[in-house]
C-alpha atoms as a PDB file:
ATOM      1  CA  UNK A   1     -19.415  -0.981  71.500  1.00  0.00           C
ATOM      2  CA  UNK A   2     -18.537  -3.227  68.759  1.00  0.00           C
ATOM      3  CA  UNK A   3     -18.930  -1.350  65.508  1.00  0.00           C
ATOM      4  CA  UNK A   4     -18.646  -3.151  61.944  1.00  0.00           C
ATOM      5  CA  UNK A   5     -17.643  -1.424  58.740  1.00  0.00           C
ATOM      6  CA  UNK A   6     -20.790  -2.297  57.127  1.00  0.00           C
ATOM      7  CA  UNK A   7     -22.563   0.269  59.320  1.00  0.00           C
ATOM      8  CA  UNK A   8     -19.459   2.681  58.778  1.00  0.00           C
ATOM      9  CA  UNK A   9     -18.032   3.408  56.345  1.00  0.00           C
ATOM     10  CA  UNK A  10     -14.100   3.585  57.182  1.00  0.00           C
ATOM     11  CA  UNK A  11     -10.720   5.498  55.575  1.00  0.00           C
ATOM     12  CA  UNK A  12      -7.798   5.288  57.779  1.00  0.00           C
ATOM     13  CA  UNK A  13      -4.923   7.512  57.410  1.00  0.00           C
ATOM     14  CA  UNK A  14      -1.373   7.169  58.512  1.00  0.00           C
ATOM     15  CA  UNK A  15       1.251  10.156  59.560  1.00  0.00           C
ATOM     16  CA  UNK A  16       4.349  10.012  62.155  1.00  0.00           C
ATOM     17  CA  UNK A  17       7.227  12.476  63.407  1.00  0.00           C
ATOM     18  CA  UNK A  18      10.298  12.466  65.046  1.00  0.00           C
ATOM     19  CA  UNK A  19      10.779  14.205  68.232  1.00  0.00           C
ATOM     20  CA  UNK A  20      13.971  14.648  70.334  1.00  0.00           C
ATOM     21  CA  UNK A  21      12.450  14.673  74.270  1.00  0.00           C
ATOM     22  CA  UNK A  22      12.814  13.632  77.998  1.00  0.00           C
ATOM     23  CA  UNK A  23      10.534  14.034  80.805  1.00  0.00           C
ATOM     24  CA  UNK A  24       6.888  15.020  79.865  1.00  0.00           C
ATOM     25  CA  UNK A  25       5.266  17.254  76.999  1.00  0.00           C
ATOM     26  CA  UNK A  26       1.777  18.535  75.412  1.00  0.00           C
ATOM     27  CA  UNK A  27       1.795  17.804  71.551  1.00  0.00           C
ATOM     28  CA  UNK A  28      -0.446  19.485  68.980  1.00  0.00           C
ATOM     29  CA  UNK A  29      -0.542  17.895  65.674  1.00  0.00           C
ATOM     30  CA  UNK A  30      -2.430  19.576  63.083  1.00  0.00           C
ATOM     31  CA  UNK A  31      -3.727  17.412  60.013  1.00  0.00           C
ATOM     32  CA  UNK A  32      -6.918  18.353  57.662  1.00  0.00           C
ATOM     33  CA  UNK A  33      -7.980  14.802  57.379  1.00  0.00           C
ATOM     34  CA  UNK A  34      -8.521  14.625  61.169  1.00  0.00           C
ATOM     35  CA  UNK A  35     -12.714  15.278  61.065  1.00  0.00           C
ATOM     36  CA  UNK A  36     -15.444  16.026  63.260  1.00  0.00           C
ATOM     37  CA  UNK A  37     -18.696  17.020  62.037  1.00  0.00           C
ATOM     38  CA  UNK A  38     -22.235  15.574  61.051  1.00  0.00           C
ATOM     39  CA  UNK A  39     -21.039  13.373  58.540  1.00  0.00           C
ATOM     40  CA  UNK A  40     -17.272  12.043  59.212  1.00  0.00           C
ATOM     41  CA  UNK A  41     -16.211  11.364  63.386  1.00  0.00           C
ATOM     42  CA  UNK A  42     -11.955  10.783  63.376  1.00  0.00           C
ATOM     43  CA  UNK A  43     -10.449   8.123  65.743  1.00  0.00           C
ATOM     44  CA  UNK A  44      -6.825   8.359  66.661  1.00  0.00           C
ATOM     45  CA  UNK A  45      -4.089   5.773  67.549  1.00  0.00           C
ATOM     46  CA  UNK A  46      -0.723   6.593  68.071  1.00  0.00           C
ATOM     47  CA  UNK A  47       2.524   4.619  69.249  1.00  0.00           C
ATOM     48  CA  UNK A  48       5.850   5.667  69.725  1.00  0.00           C
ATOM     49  CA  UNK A  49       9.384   4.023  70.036  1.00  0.00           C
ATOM     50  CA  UNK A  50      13.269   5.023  70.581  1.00  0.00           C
ATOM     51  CA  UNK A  51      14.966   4.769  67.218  1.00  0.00           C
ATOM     52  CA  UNK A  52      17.844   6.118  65.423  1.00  0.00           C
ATOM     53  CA  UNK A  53      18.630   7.042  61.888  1.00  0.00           C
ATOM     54  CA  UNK A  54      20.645   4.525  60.405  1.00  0.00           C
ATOM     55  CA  UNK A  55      20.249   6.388  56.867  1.00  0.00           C
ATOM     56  CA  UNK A  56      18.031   9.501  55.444  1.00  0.00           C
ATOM     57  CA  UNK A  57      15.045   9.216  58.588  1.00  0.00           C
ATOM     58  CA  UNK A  58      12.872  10.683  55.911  1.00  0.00           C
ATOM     59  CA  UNK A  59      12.468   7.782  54.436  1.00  0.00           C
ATOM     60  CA  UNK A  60      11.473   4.308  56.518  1.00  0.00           C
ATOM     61  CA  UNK A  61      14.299   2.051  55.688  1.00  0.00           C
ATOM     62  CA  UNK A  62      16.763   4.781  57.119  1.00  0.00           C
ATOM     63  CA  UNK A  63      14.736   4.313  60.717  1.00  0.00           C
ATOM     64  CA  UNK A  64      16.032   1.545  63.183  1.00  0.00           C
ATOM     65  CA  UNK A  65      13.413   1.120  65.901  1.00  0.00           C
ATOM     66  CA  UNK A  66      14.517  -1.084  68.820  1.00  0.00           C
ATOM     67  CA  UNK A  67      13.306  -1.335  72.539  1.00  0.00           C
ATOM     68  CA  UNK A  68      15.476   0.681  75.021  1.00  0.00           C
ATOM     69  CA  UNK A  69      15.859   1.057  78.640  1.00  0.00           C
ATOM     70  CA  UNK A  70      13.566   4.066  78.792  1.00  0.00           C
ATOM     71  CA  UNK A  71       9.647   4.053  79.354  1.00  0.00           C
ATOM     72  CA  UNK A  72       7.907   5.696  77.286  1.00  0.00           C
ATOM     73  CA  UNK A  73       4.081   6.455  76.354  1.00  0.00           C
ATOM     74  CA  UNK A  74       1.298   8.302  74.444  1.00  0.00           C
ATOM     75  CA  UNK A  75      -1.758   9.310  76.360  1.00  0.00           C
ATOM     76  CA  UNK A  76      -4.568  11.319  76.324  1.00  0.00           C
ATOM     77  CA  UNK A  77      -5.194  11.736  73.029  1.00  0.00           C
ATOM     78  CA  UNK A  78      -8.028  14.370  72.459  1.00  0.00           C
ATOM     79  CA  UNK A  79      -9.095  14.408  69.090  1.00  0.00           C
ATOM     80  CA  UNK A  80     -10.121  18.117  67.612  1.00  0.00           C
ATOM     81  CA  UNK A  81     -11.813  19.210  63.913  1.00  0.00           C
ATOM     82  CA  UNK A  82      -8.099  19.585  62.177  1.00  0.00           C
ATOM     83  CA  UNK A  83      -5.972  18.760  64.857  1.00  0.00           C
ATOM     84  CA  UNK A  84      -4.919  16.388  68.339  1.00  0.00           C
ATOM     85  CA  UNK A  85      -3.649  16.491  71.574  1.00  0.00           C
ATOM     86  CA  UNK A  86      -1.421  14.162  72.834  1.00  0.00           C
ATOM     87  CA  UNK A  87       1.048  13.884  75.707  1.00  0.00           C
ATOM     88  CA  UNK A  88       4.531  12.203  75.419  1.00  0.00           C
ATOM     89  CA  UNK A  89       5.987  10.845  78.558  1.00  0.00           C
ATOM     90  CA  UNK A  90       9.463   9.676  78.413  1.00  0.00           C
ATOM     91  CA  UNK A  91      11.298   8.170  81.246  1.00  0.00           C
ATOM     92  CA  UNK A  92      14.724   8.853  80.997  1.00  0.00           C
ATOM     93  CA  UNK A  93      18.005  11.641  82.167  1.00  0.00           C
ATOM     94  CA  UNK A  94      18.496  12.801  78.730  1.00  0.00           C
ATOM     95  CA  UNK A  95      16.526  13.810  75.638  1.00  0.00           C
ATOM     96  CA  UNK A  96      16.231  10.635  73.321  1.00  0.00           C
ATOM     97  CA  UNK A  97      15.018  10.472  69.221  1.00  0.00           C
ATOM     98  CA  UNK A  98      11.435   9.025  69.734  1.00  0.00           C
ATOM     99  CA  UNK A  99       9.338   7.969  66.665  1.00  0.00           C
ATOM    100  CA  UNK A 100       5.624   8.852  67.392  1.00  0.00           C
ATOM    101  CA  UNK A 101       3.226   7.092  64.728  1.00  0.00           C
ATOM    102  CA  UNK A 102      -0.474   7.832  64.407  1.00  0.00           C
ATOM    103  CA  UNK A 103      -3.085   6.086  62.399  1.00  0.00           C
ATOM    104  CA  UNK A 104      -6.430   8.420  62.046  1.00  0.00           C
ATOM    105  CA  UNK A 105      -9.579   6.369  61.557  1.00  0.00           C
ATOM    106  CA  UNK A 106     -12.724   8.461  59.797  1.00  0.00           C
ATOM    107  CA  UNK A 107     -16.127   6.490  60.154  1.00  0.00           C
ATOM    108  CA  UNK A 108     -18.551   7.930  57.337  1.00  0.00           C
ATOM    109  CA  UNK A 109     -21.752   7.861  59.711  1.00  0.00           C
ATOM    110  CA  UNK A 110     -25.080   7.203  57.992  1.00  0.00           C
ATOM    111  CA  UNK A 111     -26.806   9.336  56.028  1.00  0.00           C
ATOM    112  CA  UNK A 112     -25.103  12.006  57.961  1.00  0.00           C
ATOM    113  CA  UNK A 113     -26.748  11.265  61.421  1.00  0.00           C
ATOM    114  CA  UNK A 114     -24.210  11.020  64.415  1.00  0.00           C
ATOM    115  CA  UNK A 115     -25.667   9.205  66.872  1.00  0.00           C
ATOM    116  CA  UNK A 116     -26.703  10.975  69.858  1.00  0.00           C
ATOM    117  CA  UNK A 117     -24.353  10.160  72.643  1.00  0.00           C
ATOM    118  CA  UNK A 118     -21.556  11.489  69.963  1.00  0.00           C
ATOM    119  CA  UNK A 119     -23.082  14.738  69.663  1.00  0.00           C
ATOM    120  CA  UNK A 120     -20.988  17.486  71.183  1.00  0.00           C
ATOM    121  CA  UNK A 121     -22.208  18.926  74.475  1.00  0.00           C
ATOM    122  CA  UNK A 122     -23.410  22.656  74.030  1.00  0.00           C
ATOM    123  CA  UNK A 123     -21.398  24.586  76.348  1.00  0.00           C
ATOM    124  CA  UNK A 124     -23.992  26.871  78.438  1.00  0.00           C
ATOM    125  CA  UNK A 125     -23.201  28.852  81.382  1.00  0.00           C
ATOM    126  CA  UNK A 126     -25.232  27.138  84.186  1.00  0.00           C
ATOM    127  CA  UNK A 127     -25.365  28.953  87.641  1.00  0.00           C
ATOM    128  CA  UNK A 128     -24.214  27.218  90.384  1.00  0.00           C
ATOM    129  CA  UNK A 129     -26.658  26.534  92.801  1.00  0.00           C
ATOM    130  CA  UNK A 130     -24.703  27.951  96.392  1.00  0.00           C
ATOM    131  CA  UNK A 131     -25.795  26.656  99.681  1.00  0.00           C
ATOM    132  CA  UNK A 132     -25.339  28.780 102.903  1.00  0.00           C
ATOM    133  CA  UNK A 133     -22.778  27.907 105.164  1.00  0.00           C
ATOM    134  CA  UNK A 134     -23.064  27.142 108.795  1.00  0.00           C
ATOM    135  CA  UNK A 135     -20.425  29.208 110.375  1.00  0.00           C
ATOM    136  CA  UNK A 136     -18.739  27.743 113.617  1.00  0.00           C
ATOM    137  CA  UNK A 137     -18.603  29.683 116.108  1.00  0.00           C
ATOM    138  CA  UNK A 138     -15.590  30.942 117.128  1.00  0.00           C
ATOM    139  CA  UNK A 139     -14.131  32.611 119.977  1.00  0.00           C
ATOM    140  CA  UNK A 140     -13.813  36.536 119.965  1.00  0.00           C
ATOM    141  CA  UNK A 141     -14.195  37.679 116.583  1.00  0.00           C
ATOM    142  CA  UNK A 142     -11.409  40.376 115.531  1.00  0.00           C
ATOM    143  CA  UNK A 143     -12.805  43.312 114.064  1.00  0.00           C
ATOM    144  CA  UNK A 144     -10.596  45.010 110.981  1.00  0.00           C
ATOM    145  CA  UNK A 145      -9.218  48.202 111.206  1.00  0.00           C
ATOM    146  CA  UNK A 146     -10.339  50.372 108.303  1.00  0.00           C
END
C-alpha cells in the first residue's frame, strides 16, 4: 500500500544504542514517542552495524562504523504503545560492539479514524470446536492396575 503524506500526516523520530553481543537476543526498547492509538499508528526501522569508539561514543563523531566479517541483523520488530521488540542476531565466536539505530515513523491518521484492517483484534476466548477421534484398533488392550 502506497501511502502519501498528504493523507498522513508524518513525524519521524530517531534513537540508537550500543550493545556488546554474539549469538542471538530479544530486545525491548522503551520510548514514549513510540504510539498506538486512534489517532497516531508508529512505524519502526532499525539497522545495526559493528563499530568502535574512536572517541567519546556518546557523541557521533567518536563512532567508526565499518563492515566486518560477522553477519549480523534486526528482525521482527513488533511495535507496542511505548515500547518494541526486536531481535539481534549476530554471527560471530565472540561478543562484538554493535550500533543498533532506529527511526520511529508516527502517521497522524485522519480525523482520528484508523482504518479498519489497522484496528487491533479483540482478544476473545473462542472454544475450540473438537472432533472425535477414530481409535485404531489395537491388539489386546492392557488394563491399569489401580
Amino acid at each position: 500500500m502506497l501511502v502519501s503524506h498528504r493523507h498522513y500526516p508524518a513525524e519521524m523520530i530517531y534513537g540508537d544504542f550500543a550493545v556488546r553481543q554474539s549469538g542471538s537476543a530479544r530486545i525491548v526498547v522503551r520510548n514514549p514517542d513510540i504510539r498506538w492509538d486512534d489517532s497516531v499508528i508508529s512505524q519502526v526501522y532499525a539497522t545495526a552495524t559493528e563499530f568502535k569508539a574512536t572517541g567519546d561514543p556518546r557523541f557521533f563523531h567518536g563512532i567508526e562504523c565499518f563492515i566486518g566479517e560477522a553477519k549480523i541483523s534486526v528482525s521482527n520488530i513488533a511495535v507496542r504503545p511505548g515500547e518494541m521488540h526486536l531481535r539481534l542476531d549476530v554471527e560471530w565466536d565472540e561478543e562484538l560492539m554493535v550500533l543498533v539505530r532506529y527511526h520511529i515513523v508516527n502517521m497522524e491518521l485522519k480525523a482520528g479514524r484508523r482504518p479498519e484492517r489497522l484496528r487491533p483484534v479483540e482478544e476473545k476466548a473462542v472454544p475450540i470446536k473438537q472432533t472425535p477421534t477414530k481409535s485404531k484398533p489395537a491388539g489386546k488392550a492392557k488394563k491399569k492396575k489401580t
